[in-house]
Protein backbone atom coordinates (compact mmCIF):
# COMPACT_ATOMS: atom_id res chain seq x y z
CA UNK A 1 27.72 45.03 -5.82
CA UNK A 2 31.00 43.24 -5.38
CA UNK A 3 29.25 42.06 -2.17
CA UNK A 4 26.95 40.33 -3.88
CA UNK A 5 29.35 38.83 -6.48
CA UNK A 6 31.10 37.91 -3.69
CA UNK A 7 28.13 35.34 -3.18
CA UNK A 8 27.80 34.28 -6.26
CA UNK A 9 31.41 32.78 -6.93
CA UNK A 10 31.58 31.41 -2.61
CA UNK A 11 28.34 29.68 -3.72
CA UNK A 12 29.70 28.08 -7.22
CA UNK A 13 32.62 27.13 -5.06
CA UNK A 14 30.26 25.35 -2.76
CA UNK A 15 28.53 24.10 -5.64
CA UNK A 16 32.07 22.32 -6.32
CA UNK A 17 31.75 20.35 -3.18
CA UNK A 18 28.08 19.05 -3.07
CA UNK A 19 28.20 17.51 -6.31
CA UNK A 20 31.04 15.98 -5.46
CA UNK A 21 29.54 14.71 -1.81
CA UNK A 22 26.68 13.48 -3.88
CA UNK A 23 29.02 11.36 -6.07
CA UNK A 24 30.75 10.02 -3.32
CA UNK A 25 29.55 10.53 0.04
CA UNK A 26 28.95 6.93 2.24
CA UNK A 27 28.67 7.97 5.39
CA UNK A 28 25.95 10.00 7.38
CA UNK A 29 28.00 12.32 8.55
CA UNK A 30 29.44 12.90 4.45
CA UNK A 31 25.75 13.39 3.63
CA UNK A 32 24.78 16.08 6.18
CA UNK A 33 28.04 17.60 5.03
CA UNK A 34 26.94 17.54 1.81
CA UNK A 35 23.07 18.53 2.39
CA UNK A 36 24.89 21.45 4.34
CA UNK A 37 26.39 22.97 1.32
CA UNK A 38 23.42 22.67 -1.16
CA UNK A 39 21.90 24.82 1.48
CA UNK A 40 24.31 27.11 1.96
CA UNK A 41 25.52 27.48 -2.00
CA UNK A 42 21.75 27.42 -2.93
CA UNK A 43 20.84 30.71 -0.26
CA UNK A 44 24.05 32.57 -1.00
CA UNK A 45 22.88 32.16 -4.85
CA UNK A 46 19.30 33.18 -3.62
CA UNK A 47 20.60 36.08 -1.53
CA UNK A 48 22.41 37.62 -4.39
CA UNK A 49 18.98 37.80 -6.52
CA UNK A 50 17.81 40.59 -4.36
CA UNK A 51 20.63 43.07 -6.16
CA UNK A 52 21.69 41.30 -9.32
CA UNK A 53 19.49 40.01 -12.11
CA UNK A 54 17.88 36.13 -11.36
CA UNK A 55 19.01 34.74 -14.75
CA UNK A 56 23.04 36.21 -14.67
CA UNK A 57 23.32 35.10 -11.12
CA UNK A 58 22.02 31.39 -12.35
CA UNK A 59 24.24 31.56 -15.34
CA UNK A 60 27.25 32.44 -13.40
CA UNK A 61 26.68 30.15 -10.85
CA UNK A 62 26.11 26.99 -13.15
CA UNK A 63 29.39 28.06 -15.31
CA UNK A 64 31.70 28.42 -12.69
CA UNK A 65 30.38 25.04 -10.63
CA UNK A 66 30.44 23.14 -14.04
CA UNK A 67 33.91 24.56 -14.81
CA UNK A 68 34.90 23.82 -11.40
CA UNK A 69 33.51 20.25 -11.15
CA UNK A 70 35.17 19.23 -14.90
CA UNK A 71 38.79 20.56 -13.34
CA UNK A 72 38.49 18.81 -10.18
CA UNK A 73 36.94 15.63 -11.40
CA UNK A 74 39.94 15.76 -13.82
CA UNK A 75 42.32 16.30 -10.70
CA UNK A 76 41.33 13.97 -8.56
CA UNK A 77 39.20 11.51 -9.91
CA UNK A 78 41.34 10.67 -12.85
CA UNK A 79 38.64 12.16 -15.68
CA UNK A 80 40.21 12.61 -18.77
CA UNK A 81 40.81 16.13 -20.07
CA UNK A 82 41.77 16.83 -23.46
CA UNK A 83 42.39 20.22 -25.38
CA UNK A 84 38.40 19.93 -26.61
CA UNK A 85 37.43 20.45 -23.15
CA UNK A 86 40.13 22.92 -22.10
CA UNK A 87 38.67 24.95 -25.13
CA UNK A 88 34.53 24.19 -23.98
CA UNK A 89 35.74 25.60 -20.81
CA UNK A 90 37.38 28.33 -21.99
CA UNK A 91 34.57 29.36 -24.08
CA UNK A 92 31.94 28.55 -20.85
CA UNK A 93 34.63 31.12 -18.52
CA UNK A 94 34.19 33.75 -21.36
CA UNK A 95 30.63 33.65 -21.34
CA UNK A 96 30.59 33.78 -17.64
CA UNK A 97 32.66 36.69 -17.74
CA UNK A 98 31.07 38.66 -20.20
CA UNK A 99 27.38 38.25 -18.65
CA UNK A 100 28.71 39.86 -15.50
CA UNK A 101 30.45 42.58 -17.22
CA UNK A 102 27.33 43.32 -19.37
CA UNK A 103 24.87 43.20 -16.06
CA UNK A 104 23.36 46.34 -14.73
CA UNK A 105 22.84 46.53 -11.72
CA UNK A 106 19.12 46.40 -9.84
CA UNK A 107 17.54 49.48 -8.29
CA UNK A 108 16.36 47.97 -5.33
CA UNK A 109 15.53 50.65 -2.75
CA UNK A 110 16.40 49.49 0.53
CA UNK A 111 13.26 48.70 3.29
CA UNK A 112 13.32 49.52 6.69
């Protein structure tokens, strides 16, 4: 199962990336790059469904990009962040945290 966690948080962290390619991207070769990493984020997200339920996977995944993409929009892009949004994100990590924990695992049976 951590495998498959694994995939979820490398594909939020992609997630990170392509939004911000699709903000800012101007070249062709920026836009590939970003194309790239939708598909990439979007199958490792997809891949993960086959052992961990669809809905905790998609909640995980959105949390940790949006967390991700407030922080580095704040970082680097000169967003503001106040203690509001600290404590929005805060709140978003938790409920990230505590669908994993609660998640059972799938009995998938494996086909050969």
């Amino acid at each position: 199962m951590k495998k498959e966690w694994l995939k979820v948080v490398t594909a939020a962290m992609l997630e990170i990336f392509w939004v911000i390619g699709l903000t800012h991207s101007t070249t062709l070769f920026q836009w590939g790059l970003t194309i790239l990493l939708i598909i990439i984020s979007n199958g490792l997200m997809i891949s993960a469904t086959s052992k961990l339920p669809t809905g905790t996977v998609y909640a995980v995944f959105v949390g940790l990009g949006t967390v991700g993409i407030v922080l580095s929009d704040a970082l680097f892009f000169g967003a503001t962040l106040n203690w509001l949004k600290l404590l929005l994100i805060l709140l978003l990590v938790s409920g990230v945290v505590g669908l994993k924990l609660l998640t059972p695992e799938k009995n998938v049976t494996e086909e050969k």
